[in-house]
Protein backbone atom coordinates (compact mmCIF):
# COMPACT_ATOMS: atom_id res chain seq x y z
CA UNK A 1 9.11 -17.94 0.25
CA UNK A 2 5.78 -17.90 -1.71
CA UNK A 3 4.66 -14.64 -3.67
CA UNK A 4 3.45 -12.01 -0.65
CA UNK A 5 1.27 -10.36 -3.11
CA UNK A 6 -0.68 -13.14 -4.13
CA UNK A 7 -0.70 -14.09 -0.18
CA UNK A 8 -1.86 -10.44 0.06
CA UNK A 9 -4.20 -10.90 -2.65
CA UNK A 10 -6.06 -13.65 -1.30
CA UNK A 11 -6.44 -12.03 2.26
CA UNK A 12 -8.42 -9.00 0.70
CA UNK A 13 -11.34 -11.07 -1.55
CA UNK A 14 -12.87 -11.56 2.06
CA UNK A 15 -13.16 -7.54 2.17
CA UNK A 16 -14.57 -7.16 -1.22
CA UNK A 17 -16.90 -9.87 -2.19
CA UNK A 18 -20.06 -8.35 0.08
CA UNK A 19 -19.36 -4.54 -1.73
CA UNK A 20 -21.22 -3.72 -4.66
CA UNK A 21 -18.96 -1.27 -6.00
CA UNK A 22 -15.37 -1.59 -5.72
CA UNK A 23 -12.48 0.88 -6.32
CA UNK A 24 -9.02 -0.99 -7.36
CA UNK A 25 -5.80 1.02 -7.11
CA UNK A 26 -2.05 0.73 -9.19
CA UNK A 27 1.06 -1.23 -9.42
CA UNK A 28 1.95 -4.55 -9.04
CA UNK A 29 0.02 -5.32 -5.97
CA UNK A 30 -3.24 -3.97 -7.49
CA UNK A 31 -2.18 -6.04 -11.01
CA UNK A 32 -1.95 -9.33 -8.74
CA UNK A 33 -4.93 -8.47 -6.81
CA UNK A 34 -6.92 -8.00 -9.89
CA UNK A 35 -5.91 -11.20 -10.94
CA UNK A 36 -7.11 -12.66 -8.19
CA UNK A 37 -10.53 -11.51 -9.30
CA UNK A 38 -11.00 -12.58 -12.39
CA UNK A 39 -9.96 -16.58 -10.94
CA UNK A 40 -12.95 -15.84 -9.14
CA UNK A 41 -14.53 -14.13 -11.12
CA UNK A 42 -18.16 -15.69 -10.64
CA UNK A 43 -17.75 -13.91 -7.38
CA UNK A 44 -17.12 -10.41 -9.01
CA UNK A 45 -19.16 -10.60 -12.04
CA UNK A 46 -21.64 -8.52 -11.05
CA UNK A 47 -19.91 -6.19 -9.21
CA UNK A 48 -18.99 -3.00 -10.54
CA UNK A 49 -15.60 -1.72 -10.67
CA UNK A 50 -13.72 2.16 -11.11
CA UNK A 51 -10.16 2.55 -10.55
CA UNK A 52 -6.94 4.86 -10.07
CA UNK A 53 -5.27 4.27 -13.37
CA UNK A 54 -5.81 3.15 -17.09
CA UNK A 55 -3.96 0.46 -16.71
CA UNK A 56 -6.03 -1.35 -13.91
CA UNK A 57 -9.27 -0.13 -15.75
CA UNK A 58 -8.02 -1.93 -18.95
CA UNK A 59 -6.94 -4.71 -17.07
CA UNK A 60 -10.18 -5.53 -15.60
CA UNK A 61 -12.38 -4.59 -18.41
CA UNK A 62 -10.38 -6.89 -20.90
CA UNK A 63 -11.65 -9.34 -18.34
CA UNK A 64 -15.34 -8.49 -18.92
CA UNK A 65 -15.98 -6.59 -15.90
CA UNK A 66 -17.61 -3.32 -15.55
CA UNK A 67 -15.89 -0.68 -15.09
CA UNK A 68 -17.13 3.12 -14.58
CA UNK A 69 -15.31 6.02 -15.12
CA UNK A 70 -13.67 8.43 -12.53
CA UNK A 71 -15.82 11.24 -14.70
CA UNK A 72 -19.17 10.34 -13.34
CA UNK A 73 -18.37 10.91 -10.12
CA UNK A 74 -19.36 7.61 -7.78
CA UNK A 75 -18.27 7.00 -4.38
CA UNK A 76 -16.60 3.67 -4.18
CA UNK A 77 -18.05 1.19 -0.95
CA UNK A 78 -14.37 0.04 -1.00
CA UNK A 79 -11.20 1.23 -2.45
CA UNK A 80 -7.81 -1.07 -1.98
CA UNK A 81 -4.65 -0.14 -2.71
CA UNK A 82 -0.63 -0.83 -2.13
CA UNK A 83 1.48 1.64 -0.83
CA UNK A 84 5.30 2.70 -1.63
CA UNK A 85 6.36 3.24 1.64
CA UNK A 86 4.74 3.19 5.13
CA UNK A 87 5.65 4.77 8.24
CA UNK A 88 3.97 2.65 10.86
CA UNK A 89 2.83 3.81 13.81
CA UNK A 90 1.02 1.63 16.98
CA UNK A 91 -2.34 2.57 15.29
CA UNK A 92 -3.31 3.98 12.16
CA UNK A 93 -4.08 7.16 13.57
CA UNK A 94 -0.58 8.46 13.69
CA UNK A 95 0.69 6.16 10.51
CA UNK A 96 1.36 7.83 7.26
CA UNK A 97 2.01 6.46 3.83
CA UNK A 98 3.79 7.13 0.56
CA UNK A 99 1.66 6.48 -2.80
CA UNK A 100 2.57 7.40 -6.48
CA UNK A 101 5.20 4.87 -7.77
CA UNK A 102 2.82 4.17 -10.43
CA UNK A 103 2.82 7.59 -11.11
CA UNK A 104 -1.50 7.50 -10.48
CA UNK A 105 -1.29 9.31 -7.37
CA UNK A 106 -3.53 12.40 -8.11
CA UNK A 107 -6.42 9.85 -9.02
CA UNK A 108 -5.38 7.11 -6.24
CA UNK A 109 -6.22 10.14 -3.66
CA UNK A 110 -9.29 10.81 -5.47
CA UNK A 111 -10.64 7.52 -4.69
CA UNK A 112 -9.39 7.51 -1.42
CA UNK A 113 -10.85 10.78 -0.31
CA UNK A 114 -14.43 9.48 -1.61
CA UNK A 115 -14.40 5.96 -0.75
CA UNK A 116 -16.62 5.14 2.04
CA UNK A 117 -13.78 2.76 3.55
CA UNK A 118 -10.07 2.29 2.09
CA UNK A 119 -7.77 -1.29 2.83
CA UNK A 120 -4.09 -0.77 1.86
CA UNK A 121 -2.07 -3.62 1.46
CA UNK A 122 1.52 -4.39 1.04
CA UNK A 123 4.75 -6.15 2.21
CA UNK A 124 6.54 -6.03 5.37
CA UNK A 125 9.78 -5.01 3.38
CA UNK A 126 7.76 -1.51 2.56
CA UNK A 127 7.73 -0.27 6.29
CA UNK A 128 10.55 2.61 6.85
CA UNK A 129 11.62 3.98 10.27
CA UNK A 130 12.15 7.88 11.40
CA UNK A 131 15.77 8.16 10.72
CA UNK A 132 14.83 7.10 6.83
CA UNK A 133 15.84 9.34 4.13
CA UNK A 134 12.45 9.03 1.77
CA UNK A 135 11.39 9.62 -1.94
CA UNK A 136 8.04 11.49 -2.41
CA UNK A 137 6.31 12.08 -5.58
CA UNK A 138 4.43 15.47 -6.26
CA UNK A 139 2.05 15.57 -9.32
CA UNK A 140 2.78 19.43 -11.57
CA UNK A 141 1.44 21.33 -13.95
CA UNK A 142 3.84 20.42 -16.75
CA UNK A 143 3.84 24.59 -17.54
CA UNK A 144 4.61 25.07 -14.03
CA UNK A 145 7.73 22.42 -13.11
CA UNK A 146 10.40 24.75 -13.24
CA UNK A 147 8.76 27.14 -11.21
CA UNK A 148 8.36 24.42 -8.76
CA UNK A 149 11.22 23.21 -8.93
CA UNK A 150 13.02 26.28 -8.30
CA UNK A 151 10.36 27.14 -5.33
CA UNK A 152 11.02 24.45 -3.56
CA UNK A 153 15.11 24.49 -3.80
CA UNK A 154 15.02 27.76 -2.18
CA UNK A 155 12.97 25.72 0.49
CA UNK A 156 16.19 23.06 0.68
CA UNK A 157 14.17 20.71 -1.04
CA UNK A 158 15.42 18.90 -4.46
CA UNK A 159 12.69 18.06 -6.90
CA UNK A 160 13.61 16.01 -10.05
CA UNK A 161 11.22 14.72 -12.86
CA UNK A 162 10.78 11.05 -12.64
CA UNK A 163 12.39 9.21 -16.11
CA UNK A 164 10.96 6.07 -16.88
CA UNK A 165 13.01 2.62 -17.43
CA UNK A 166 11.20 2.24 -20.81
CA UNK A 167 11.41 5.34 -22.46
CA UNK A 168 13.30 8.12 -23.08
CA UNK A 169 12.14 11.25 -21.40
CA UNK A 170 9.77 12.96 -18.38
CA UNK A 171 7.02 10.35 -16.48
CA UNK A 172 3.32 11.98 -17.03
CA UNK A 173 0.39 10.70 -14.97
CA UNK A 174 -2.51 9.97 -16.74
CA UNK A 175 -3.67 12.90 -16.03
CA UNK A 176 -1.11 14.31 -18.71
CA UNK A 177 0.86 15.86 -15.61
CA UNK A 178 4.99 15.54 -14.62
CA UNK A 179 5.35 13.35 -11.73
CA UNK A 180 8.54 15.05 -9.70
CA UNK A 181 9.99 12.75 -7.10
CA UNK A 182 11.43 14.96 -4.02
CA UNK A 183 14.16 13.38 -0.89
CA UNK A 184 13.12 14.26 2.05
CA UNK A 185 14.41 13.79 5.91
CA UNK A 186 12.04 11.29 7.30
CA UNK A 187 12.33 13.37 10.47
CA UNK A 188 9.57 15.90 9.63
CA UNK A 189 5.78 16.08 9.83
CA UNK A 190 4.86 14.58 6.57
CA UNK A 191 1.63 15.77 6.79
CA UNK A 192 2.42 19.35 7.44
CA UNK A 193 4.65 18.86 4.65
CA UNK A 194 1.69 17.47 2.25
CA UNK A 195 -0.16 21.27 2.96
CA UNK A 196 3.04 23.30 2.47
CA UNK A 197 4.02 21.75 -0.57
CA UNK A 198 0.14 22.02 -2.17
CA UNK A 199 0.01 25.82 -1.62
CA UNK A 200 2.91 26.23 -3.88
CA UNK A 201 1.24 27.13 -6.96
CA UNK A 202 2.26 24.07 -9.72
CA UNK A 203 1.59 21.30 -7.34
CA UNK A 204 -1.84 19.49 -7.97
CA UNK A 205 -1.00 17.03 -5.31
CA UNK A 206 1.58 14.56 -3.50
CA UNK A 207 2.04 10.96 -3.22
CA UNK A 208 1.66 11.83 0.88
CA UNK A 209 -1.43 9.99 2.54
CA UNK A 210 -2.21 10.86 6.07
CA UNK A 211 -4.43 8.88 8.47
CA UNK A 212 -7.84 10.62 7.29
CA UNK A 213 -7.46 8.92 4.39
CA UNK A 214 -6.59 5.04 5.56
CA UNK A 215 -8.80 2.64 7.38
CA UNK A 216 -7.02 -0.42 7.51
CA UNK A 217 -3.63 -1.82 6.70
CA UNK A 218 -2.99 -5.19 5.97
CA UNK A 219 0.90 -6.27 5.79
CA UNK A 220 2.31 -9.62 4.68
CA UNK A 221 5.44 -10.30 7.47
CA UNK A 222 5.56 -13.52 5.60
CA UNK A 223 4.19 -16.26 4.31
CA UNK A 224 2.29 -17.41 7.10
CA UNK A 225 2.08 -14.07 8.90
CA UNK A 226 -0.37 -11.25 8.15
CA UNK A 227 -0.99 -8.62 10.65
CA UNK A 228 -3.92 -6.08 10.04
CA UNK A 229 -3.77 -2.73 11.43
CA UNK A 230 -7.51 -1.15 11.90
CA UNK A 231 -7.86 2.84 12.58
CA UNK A 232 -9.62 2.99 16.15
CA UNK A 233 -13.09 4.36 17.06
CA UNK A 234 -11.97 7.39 18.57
């Protein structure tokens, strides 16, 4: 089977190449799309570029594009993304998806509250059903985590700070913030859950998008499949 994210990839330059100012998002997806890019790069050149993480920023910079700052404040024509997980609904008005593997998911909802349209993409593999248990990131106040921590186990919730592969020691964002990854029952209104869990003092914000925040979805089912999910006019 070819490389879904490069298949993934290719389907979004369509989206992009008539914006002027384009918002790139984290991970592996957002590393391939970016890629992508720069092979055509005559067609980005001009473009201008901010994203959810230093490591995309570098990425297309060291590539000669420009790239603005999240500090100045622009709104982004476009923003695309990947997501962790996705809980798929018959339209996106009911879907909701988990962000924050990349551990940029303060900044990735940033861009996605301010863009004036966001396109998530991702694989098939990544959609989860009702009955699945699922991992959600919260962003904290370093100072804060154990206070959260213990807030939310007397909610029934465990909370444990994310440890990285290549290092010894807590995940920060690079926001300079602990990334704590929480199970939760699939069962429950994520999206209620995303407001309970930011009015605990400590938590700057969670890895929880709801439909307010997506406009379209496009999955890879394989290599000769992609299906596109569009929010509807209502």
């Amino acid at each position: 089977m070819s490389d879904l994210k490069e298949l993934l990839a290719s389907e979004t330059l369509p989206f992009l190449a008539n914006e002027n100012l384009i918002g790139i998002g984290t991970g592996r997806t957002a590393r391939t799309l970016i890629e992508k890019i720069n092979i055509n790069k005559e067609l980005f050149i001009n473009k201008k570029f901010i994203t959810s993480s230093i490591d995309s920023e570098l990425r297309l910079s060291n590539y000669g594009f420009n790239v603005l700052s999240l500090y100045i404040g622009v709104k982004p024509d476009i923003y695309v993304d990947s997501f962790d997980s996705l809980l798929l609904q018959k339209d996106i008005n009911n879907s909701v998806m988990i962000k924050g593997g990349g551990a940029a998911l303060f900044r990735e909802k940033i861009l996605a509250s301010y863009s004036k349209y966001r396109v998530y993409i991702g694989e098939y593999t990544k959609i989860i059903n009702r009955n699945s248990s699922i991992k959600i990131p919260i962003e904290v106040l370093p100072v804060a985590h154990k206070y959260v921590i213990d807030s939310l186990k007397e909610k029934g919730i465990e909370a444990k700070p994310r440890e990285s592969d290549g290092k010894i020691g807590s995940v920060f964002s690079d926001n300079g913030n602990m990334i704590l990854d929480l199970e939760i029952k699939n069962e429950i209104d994520l999206c209620e859950l995303d407001k309970k869990l930011k009015n605990i003092i400590g938590i700057l914000e969670t890895g929880i998008f709801c439909s307010n925040l997506i406009d379209k979805i496009i999955i890879a089912r394989n290599e000769d499949e992609i299906e596109i999910v569009e929010k509807s006019s209502k």
